[in-house]
C-alpha atoms as a PDB file:
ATOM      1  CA  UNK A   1      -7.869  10.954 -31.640  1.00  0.00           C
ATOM      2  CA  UNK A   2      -6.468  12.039 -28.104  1.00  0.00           C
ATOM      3  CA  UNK A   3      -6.319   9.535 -25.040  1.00  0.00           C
ATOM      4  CA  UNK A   4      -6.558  10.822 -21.472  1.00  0.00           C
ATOM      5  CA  UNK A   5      -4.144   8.239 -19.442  1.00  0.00           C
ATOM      6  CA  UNK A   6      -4.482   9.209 -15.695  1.00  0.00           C
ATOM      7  CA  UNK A   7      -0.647   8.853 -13.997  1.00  0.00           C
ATOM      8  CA  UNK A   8      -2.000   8.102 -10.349  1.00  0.00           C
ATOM      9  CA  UNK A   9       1.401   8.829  -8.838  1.00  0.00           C
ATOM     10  CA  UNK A  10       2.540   7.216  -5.345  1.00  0.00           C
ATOM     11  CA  UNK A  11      -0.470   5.181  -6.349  1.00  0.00           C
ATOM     12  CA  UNK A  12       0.266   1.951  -4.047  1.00  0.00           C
ATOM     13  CA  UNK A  13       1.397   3.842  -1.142  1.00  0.00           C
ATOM     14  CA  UNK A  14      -1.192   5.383  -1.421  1.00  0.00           C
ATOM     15  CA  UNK A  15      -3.376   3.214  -1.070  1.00  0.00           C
ATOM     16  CA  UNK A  16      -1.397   1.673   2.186  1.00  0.00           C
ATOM     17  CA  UNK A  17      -2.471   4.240   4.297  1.00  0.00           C
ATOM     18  CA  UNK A  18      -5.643   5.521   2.799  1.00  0.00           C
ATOM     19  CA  UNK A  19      -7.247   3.105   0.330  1.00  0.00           C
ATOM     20  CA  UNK A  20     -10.575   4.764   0.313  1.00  0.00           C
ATOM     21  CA  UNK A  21      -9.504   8.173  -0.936  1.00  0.00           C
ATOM     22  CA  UNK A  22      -6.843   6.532  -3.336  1.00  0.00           C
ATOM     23  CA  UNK A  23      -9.312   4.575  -4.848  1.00  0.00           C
ATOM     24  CA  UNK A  24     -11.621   7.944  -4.850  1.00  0.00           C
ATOM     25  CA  UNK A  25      -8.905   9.555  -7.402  1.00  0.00           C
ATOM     26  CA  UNK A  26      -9.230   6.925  -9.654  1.00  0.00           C
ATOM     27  CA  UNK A  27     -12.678   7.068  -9.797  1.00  0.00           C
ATOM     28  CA  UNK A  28     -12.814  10.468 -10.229  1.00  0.00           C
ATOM     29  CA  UNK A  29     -10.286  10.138 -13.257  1.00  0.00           C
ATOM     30  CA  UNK A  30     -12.856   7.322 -14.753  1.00  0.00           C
ATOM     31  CA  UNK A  31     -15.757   9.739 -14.212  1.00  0.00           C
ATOM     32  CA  UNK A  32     -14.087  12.729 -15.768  1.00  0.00           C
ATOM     33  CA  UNK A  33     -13.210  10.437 -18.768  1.00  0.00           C
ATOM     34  CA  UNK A  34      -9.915   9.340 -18.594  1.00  0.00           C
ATOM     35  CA  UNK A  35      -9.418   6.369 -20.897  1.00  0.00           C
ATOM     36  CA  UNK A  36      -6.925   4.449 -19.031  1.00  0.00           C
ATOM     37  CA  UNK A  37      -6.098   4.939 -15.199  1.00  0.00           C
ATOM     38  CA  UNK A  38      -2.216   3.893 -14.788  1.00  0.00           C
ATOM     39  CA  UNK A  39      -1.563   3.079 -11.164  1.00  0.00           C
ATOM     40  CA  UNK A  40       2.117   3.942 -10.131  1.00  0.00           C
ATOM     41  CA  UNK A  41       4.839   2.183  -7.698  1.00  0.00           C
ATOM     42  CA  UNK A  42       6.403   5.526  -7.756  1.00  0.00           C
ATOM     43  CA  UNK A  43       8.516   4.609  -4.800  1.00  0.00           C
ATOM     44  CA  UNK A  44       8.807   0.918  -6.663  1.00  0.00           C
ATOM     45  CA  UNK A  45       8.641  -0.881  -3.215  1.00  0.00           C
ATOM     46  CA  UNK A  46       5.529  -3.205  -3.906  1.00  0.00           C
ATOM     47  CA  UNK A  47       6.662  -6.918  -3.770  1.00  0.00           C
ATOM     48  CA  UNK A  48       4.568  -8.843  -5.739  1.00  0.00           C
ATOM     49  CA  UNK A  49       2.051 -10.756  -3.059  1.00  0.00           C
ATOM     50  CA  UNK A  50       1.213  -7.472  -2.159  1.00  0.00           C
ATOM     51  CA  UNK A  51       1.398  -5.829  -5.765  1.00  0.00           C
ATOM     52  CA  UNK A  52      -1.657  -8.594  -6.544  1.00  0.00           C
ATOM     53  CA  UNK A  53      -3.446  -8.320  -3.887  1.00  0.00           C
ATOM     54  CA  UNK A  54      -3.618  -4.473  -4.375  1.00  0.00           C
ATOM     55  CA  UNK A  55      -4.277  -4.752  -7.995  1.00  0.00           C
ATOM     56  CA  UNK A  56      -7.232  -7.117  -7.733  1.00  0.00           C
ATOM     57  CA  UNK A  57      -8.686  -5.131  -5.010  1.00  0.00           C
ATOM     58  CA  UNK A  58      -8.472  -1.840  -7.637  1.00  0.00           C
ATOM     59  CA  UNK A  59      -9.855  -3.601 -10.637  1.00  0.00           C
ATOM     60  CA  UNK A  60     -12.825  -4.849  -8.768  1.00  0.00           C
ATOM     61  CA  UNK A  61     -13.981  -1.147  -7.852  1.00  0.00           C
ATOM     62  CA  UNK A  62     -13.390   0.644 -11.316  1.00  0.00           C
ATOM     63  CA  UNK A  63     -14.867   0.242 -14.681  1.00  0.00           C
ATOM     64  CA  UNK A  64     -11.798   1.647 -17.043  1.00  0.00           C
ATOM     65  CA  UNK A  65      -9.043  -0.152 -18.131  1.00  0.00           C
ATOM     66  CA  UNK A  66      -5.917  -0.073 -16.331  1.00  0.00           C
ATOM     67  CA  UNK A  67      -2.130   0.578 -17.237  1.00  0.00           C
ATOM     68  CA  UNK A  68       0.760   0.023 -15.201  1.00  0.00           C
ATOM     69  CA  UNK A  69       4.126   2.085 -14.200  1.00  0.00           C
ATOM     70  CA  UNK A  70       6.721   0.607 -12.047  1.00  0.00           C
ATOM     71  CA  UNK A  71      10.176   2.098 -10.652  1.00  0.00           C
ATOM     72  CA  UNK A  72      12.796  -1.013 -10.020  1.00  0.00           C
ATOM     73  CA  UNK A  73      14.037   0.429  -6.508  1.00  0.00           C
ATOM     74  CA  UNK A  74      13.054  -3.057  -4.699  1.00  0.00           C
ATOM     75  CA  UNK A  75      14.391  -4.995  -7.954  1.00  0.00           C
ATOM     76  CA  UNK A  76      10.433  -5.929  -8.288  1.00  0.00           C
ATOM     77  CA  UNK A  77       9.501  -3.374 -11.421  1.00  0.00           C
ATOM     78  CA  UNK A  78       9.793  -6.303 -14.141  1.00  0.00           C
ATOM     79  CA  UNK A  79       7.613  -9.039 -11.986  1.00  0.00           C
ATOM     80  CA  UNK A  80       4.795  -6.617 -10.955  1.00  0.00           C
ATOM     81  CA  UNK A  81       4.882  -5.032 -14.987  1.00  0.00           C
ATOM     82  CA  UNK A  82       4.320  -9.041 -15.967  1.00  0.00           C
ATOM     83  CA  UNK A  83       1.966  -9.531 -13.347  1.00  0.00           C
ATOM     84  CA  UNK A  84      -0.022  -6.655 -14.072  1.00  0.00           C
ATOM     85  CA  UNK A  85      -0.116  -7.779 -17.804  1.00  0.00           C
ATOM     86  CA  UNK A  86      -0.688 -10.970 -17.023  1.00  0.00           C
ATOM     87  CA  UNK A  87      -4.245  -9.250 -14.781  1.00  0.00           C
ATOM     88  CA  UNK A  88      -5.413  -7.336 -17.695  1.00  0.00           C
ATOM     89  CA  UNK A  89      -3.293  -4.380 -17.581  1.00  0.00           C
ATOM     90  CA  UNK A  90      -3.382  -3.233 -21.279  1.00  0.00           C
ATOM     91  CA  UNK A  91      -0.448   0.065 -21.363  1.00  0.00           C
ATOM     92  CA  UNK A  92       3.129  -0.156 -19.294  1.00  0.00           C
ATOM     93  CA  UNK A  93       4.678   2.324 -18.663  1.00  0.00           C
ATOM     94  CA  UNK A  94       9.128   1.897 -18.531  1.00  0.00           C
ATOM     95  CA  UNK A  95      12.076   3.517 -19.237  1.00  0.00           C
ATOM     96  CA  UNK A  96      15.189   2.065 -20.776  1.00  0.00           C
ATOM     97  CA  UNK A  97      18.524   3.981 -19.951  1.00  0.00           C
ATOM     98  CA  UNK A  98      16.292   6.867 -18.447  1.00  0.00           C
ATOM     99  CA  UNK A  99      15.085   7.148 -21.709  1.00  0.00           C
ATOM    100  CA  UNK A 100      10.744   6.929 -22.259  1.00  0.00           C
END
């Protein structure tokens, strides 16, 4: 069996500055077939009132299941992981030692 996980890279910025086309990507992913859309802090500078916020906002307007994939650059990778588990996220994406 094969599994198409869509990486949406720079996901949440993103979304900042253009949340109508970022959301458009996903969507686009979900109608292609992709089985899980992973939405990316590529930049890892989401805190997490605004890592919520965004999140909610995304799983209201798409149908497939969502992963998550942090970077740690704002020390926030670990909270917004949980938080996204905690929303339904069901894959994370991590590294340990810059090892994946």
């Amino acid at each position: 069996m094969q599994e198409v996980v869509y990486d949406a890279e720079h996901f949440f910025d993103g979304y900042k500055h253009n949340p109508d086309y970022a959301i458009k990507t996903l969507l686009a992913a979900q109608d292609a077939g992709a089985d899980v859309l992973a939405l990316c802090d590529t930049n890892g500078g989401m805190l997490p009132d605004e890592f919520i916020r965004t999140w909610r906002e995304v799983a209201s307007k798409v149908s497939c299941p969502l992963g998550i994939h942090t970077h740690n650059d704002s020390g926030c990778a670990e909270a917004n992981s949980m938080i996204a588990v905690s929303e339904g996220a069901i894959q994370v994406q991590g590294t340990i030692n810059g090892l994946w």
